[in-house]
Protein backbone atom coordinates (compact mmCIF):
# COMPACT_ATOMS: atom_id res chain seq x y z
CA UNK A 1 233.84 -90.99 13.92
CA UNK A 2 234.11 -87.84 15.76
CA UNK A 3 237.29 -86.11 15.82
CA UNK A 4 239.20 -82.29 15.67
CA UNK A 5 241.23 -80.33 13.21
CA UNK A 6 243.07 -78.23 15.46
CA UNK A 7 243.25 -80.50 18.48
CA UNK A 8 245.70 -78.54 20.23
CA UNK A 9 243.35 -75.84 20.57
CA UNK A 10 241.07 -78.10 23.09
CA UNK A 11 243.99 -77.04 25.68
CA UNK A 12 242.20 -73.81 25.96
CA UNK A 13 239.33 -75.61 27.93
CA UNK A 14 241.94 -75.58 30.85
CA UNK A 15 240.47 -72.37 31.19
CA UNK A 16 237.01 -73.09 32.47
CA UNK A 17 238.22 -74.50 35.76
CA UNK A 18 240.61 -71.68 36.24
CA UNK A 19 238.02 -69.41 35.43
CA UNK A 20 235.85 -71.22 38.16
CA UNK A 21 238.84 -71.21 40.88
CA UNK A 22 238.70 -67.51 39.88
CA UNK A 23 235.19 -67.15 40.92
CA UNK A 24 234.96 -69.23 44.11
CA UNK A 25 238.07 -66.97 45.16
CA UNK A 26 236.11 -63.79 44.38
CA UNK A 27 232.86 -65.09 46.01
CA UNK A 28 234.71 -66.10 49.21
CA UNK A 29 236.85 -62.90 49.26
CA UNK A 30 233.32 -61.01 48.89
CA UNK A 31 231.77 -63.11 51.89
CA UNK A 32 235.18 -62.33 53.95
CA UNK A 33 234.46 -58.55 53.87
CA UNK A 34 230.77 -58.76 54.31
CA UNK A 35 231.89 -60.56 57.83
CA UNK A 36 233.64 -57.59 58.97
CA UNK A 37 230.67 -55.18 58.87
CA UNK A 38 228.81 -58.67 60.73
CA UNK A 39 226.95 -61.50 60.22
CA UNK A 40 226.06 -62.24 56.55
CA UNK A 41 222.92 -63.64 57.54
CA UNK A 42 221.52 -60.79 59.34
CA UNK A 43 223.13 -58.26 56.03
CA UNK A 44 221.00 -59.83 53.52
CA UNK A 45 218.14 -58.41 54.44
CA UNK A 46 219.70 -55.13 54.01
CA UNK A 47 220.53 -56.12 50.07
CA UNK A 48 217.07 -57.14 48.88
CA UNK A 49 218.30 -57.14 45.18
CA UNK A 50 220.91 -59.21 45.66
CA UNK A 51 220.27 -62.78 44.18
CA UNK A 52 222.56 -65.29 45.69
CA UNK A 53 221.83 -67.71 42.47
CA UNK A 54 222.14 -65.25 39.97
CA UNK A 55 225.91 -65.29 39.75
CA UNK A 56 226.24 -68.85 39.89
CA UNK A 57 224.33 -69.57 37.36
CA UNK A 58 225.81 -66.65 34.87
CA UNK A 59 228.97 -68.45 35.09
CA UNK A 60 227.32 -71.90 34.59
CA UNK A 61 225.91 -70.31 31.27
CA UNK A 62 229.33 -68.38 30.36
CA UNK A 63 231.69 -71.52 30.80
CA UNK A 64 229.10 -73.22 29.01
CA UNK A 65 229.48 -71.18 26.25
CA UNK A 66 233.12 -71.04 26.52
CA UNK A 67 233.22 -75.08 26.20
CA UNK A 68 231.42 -74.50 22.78
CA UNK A 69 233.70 -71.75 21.27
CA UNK A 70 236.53 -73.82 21.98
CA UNK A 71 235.01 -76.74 20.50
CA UNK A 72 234.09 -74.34 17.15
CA UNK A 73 237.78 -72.93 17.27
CA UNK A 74 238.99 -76.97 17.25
CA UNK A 75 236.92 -77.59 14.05
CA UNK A 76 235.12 -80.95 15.02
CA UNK A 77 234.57 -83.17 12.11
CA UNK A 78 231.88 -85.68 12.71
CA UNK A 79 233.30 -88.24 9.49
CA UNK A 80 234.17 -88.30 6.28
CA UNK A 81 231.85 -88.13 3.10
CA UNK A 82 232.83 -88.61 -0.60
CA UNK A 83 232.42 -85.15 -2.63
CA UNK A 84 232.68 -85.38 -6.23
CA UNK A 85 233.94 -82.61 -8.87
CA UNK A 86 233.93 -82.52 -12.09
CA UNK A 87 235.14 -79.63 -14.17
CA UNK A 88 234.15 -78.25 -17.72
CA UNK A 89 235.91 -76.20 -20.05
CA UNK A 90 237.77 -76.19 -23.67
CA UNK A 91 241.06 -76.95 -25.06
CA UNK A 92 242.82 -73.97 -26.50
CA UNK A 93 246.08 -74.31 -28.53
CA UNK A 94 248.09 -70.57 -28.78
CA UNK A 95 250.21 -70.74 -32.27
CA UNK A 96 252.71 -67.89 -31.96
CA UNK A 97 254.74 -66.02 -34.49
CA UNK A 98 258.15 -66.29 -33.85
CA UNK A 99 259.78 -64.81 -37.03
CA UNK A 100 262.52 -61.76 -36.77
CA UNK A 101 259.19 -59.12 -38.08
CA UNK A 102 258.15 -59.65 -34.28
CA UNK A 103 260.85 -57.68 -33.18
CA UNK A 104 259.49 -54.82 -35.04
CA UNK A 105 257.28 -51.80 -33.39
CA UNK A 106 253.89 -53.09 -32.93
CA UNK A 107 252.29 -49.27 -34.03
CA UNK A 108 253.23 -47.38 -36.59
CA UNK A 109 255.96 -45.54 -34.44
CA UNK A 110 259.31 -47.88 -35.19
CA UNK A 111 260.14 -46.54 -31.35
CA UNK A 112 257.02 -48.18 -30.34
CA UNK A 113 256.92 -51.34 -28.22
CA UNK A 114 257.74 -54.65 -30.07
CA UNK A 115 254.95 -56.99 -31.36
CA UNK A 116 256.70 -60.15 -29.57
CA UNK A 117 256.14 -58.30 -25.92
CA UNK A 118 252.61 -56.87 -27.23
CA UNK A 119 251.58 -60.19 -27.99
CA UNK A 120 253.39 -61.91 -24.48
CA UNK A 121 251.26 -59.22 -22.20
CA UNK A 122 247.96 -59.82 -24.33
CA UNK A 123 248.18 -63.81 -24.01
CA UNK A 124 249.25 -63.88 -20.31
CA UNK A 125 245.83 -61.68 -19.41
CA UNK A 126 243.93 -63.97 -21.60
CA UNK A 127 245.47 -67.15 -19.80
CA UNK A 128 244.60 -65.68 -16.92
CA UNK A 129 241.12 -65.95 -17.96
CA UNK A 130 240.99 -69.48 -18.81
CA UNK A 131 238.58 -71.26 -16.22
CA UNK A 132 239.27 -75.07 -16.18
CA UNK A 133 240.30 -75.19 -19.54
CA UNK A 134 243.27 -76.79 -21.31
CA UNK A 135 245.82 -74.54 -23.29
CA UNK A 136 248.77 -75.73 -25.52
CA UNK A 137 251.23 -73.57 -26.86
CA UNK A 138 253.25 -73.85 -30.37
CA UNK A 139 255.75 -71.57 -32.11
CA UNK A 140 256.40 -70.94 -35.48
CA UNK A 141 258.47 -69.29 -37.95
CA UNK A 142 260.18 -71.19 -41.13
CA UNK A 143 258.64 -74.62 -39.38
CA UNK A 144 256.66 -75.08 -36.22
CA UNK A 145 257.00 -76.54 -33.01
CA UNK A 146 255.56 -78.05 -29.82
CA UNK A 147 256.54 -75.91 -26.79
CA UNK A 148 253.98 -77.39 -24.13
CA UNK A 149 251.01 -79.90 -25.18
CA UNK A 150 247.32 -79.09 -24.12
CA UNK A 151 247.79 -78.93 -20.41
CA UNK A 152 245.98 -77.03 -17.56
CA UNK A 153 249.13 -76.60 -15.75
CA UNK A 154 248.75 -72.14 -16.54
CA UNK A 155 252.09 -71.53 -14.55
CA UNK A 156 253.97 -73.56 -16.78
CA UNK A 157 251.75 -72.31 -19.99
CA UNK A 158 252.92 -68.65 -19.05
CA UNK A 159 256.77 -70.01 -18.17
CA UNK A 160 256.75 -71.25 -21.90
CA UNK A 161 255.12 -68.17 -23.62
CA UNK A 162 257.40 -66.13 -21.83
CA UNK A 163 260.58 -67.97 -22.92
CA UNK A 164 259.58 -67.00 -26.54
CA UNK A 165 262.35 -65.62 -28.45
CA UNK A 166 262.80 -65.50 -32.41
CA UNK A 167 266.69 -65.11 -32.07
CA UNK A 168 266.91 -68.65 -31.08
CA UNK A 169 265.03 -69.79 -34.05
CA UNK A 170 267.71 -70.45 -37.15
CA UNK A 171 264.47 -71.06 -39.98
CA UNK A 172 262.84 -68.26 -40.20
CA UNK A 173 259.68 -67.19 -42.41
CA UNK A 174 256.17 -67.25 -41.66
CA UNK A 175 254.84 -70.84 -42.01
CA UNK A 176 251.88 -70.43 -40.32
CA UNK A 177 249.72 -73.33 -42.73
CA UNK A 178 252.26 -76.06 -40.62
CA UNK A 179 251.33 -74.30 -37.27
CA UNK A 180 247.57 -75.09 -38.06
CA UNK A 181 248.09 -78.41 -39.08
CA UNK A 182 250.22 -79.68 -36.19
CA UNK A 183 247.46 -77.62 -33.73
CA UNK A 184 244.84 -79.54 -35.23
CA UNK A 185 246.82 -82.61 -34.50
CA UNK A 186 247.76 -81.51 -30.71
CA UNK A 187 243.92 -81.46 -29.61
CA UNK A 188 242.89 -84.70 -27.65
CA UNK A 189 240.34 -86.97 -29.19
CA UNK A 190 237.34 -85.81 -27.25
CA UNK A 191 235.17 -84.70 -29.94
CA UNK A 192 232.88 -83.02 -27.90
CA UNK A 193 234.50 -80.78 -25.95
CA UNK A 194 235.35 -77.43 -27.98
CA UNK A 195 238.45 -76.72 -29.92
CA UNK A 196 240.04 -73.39 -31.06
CA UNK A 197 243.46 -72.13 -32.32
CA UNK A 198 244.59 -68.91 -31.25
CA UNK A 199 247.25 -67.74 -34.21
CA UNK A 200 249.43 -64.69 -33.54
CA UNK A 201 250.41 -63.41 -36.52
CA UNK A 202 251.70 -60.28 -38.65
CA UNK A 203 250.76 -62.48 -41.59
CA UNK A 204 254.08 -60.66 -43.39
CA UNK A 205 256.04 -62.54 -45.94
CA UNK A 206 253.57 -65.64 -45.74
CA UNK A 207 255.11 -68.74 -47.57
CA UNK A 208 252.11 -70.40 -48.77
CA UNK A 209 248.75 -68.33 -48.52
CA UNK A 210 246.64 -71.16 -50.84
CA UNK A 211 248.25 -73.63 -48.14
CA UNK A 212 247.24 -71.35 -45.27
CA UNK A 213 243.65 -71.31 -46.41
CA UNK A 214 243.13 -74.97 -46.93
CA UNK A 215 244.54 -75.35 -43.78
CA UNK A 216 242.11 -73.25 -42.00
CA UNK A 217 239.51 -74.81 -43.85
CA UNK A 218 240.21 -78.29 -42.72
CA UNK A 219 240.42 -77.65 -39.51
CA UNK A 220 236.70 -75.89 -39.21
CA UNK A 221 235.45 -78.69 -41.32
CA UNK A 222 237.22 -80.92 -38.10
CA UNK A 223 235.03 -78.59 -35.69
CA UNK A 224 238.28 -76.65 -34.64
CA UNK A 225 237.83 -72.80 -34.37
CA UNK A 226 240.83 -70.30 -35.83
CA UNK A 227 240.78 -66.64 -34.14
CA UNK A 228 243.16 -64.37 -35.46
CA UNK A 229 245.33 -62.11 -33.10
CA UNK A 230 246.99 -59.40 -35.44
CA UNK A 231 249.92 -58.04 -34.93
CA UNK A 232 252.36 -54.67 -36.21
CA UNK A 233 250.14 -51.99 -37.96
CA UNK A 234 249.37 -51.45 -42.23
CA UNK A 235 252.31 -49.18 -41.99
CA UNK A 236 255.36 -50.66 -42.64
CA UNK A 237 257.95 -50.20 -39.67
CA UNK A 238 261.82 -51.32 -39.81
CA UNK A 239 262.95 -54.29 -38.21
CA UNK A 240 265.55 -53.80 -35.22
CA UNK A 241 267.91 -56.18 -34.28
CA UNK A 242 268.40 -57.65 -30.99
CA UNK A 243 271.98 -56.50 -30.55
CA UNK A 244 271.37 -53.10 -32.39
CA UNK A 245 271.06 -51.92 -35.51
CA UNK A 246 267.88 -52.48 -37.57
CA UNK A 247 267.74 -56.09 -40.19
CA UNK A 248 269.20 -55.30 -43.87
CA UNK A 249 267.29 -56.87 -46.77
CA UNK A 250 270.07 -58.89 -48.76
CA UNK A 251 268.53 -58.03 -51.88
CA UNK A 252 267.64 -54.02 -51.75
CA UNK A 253 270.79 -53.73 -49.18
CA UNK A 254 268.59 -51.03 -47.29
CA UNK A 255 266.46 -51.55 -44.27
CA UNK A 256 263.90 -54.32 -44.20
CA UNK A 257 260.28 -52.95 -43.53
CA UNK A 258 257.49 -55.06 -42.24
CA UNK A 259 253.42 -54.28 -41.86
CA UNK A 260 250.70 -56.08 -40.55
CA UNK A 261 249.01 -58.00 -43.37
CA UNK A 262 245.44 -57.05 -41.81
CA UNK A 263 243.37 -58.13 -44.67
CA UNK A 264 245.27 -61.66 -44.85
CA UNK A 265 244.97 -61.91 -41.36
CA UNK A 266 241.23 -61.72 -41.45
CA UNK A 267 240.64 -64.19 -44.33
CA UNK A 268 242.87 -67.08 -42.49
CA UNK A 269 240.18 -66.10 -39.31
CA UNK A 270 236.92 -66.18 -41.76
CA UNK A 271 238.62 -69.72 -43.10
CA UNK A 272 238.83 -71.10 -39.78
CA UNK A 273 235.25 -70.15 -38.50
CA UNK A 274 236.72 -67.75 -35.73
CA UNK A 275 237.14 -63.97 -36.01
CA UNK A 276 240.00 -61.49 -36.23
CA UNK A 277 241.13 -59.26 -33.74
CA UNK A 278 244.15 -56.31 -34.14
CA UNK A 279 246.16 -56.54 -30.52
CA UNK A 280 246.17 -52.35 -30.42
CA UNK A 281 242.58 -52.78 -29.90
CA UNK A 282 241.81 -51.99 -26.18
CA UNK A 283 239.05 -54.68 -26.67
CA UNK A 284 240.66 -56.90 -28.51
CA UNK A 285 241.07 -59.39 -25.64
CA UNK A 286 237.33 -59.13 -24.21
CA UNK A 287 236.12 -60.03 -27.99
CA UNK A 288 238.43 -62.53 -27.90
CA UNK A 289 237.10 -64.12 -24.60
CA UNK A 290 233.59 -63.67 -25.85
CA UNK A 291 234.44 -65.84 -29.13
CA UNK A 292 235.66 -68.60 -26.66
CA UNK A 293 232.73 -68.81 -24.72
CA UNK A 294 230.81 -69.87 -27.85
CA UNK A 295 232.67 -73.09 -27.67
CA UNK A 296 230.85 -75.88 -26.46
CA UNK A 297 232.20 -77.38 -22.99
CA UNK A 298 232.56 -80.37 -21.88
CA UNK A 299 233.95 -82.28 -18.63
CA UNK A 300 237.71 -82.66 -18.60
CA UNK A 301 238.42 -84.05 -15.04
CA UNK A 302 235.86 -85.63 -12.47
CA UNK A 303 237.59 -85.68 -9.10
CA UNK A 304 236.03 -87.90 -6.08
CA UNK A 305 237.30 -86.68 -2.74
CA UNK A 306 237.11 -87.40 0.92
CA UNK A 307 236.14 -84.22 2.24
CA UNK A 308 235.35 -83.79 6.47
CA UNK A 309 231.84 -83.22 7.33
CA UNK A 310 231.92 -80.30 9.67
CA UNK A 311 230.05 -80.12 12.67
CA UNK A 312 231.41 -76.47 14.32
CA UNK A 313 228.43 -74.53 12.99
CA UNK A 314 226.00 -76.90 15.09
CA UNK A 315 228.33 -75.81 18.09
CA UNK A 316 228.70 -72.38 17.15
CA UNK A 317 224.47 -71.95 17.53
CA UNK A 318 224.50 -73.17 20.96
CA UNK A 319 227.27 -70.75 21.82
CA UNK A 320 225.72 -67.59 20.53
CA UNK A 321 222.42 -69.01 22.38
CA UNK A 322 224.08 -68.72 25.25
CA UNK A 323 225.61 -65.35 24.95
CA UNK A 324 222.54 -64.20 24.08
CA UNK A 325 220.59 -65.89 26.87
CA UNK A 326 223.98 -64.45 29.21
CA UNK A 327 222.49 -61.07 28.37
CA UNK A 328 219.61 -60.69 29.41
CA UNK A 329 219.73 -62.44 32.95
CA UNK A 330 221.20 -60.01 35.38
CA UNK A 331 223.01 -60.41 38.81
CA UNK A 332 219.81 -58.80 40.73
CA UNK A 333 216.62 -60.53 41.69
CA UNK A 334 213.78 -61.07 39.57
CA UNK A 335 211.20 -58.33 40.74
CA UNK A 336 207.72 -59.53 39.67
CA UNK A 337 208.87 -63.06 40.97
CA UNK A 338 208.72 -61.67 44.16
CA UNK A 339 205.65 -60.76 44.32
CA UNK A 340 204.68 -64.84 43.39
CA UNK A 341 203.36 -66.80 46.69
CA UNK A 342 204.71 -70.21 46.12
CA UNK A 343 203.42 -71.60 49.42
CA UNK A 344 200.76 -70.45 51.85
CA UNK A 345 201.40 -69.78 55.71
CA UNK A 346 198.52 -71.80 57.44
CA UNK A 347 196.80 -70.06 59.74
CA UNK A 348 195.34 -71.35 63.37
């Protein structure tokens, strides 16, 4: 079945016949003014370079080419063929730290920027990195919780991440042991496609550190990868508030201090099989991406299509042919031809 994308577009052939009005005008407007310096007949003679086919066919050859850049411009599809896709990748589930410490500076500088927006600009970059994979997202703090399922819907994944905020958690605390055990439980069935859980953590005031590390365990014995994203420096920094004002411990009554539990940080990673990264690292994300790509990958959606078989490159070789040939023939006779004695004058 032969048809057009842009069918409109075939309206511009309208312009060959105008373009051949065009020339008959010129050519008859040309033979006018030759009649009033006489006849045409006995002028020629006087023009020996002249080729009275010449033109004619330059125009045959330039309308010819005309018809086929129109054609191209149209897109002609000559049917329709199945194309099928199929698309590999890994399932990634980010488990984010949502507890008050990640309003605190992310450097040892209390005035420096916070660990939650540290975090938010690391993980969108890395998103943006993910090539046909899946990513979940879960947040955490006193319990843990589902925000978006193992998707590869990115716009939404980034929506979510972005909508993070501890001040609309009530429980807080650092549970991260139940973040890694509903991750572990969020993955889809596939066994062979790879698995990893990215955890963003300070690792500060952690509930249940023998609970943590079983928890990692488990879920490398389950083939599930645990890289580490740490957060905050070893210097402990106050906590501000979101209103103002910095958080008061209730039991010292002076301001509550927070540091990055680096060392815990990096035996939950070693646990889980993955490795552990600090976010102030400028390469923190490309080691991160590297760890990923050790993951095995497997096919997550095979897509059969009905794609148009396109024919305008077939007509877009005949065109430049033509322009081509167009070149090189020009309005004057042929001078060696000329010379050529088709037919002999007999002779008495």
């Amino acid at each position: 079945m032969f048809s057009f994308a842009h069918t409109g577009l075939l309206f511009l052939l309208l312009l060959i016949p105008f373009f051949i009005l065009l020339y008959a005008w010129a050519r008859y407007a040309r033979y006018r003014k030759l009649k009033k310096f006489g006849n045409p007949a006995t002028l020629a003679p006087l023009m020996p370079e002249v080729s009275p086919f010449k033109p004619p066919l330059k125009l045959t050859i330039e309308m010819a080419a005309l018809f086929l850049i129109v054609f191209c411009l149209a897109r002609p599809w000559g049917g329709v063929k199945d194309e099928k896709t199929v698309k590999e990748g890994i399932e990634v589930i980010i488990a984010m730290d949502a507890s008050n410490s990640m309003y605190a500076s992310s450097t040892s500088d209390e005035k420096g920027s916070d660990r939650m927006r540290t975090a938010k600009l690391m993980l969108e970059k890395l998103i943006n990195r993910l090539d046909n994979d899946r990513v979940g997202l879960i947040v955490y703090a006193g319990d843990a919780y589902t925000l978006i399922p193992v998707t590869n819907d990115y716009v939404s994944a980034k929506m979510f991440l972005n909508s993070i905020d501890p001040s609309q958690i009530d429980n807080q605390g650092t549970d991260i042991s139940s973040a890694i055990r509903m991750a572990t439980t969020s993955f889809s069935q596939d066994k062979n496609i790879g698995k990893a859980i990215i955890l963003i953590t300070d690792a500060d005031e952690l509930e249940d550190e023998e609970g943590v590390m079983a928890a990692a365990q488990k879920a490398a014995h389950d083939g599930i990868q645990i890289d580490v994203v740490g957060l905050g420096s070893s210097v402990a920094v106050p906590i501000p508030l979101k209103n103002g004002g910095y958080m008061i411990d209730p039991f010292t009554g002076e301001r509550a201090m927070t540091a990055l539990n680096e060392d815990l940080a990096a035996n939950i990673a070693r646990a889980g099989n993955g490795i552990y990264v600090n976010a102030s690292n400028r390469e923190a994300l490309n080691e991160l991406d590297k760890q990923l790509e050790t993951l095995k990958k497997a096919s997550l959606e095979s897509n059969i299509s009905a794609v148009h078989d396109e024919l305008f490159p077939i007509f877009a070789v005949f065109a430049l042919a033509l322009l081509v040939l167009d070149i090189f023939i020009l309005d004057r006779k042929i001078g060696w031809l000329d010379k050529i004695t088709f037919f002999k004058k007999e002779t008495a």
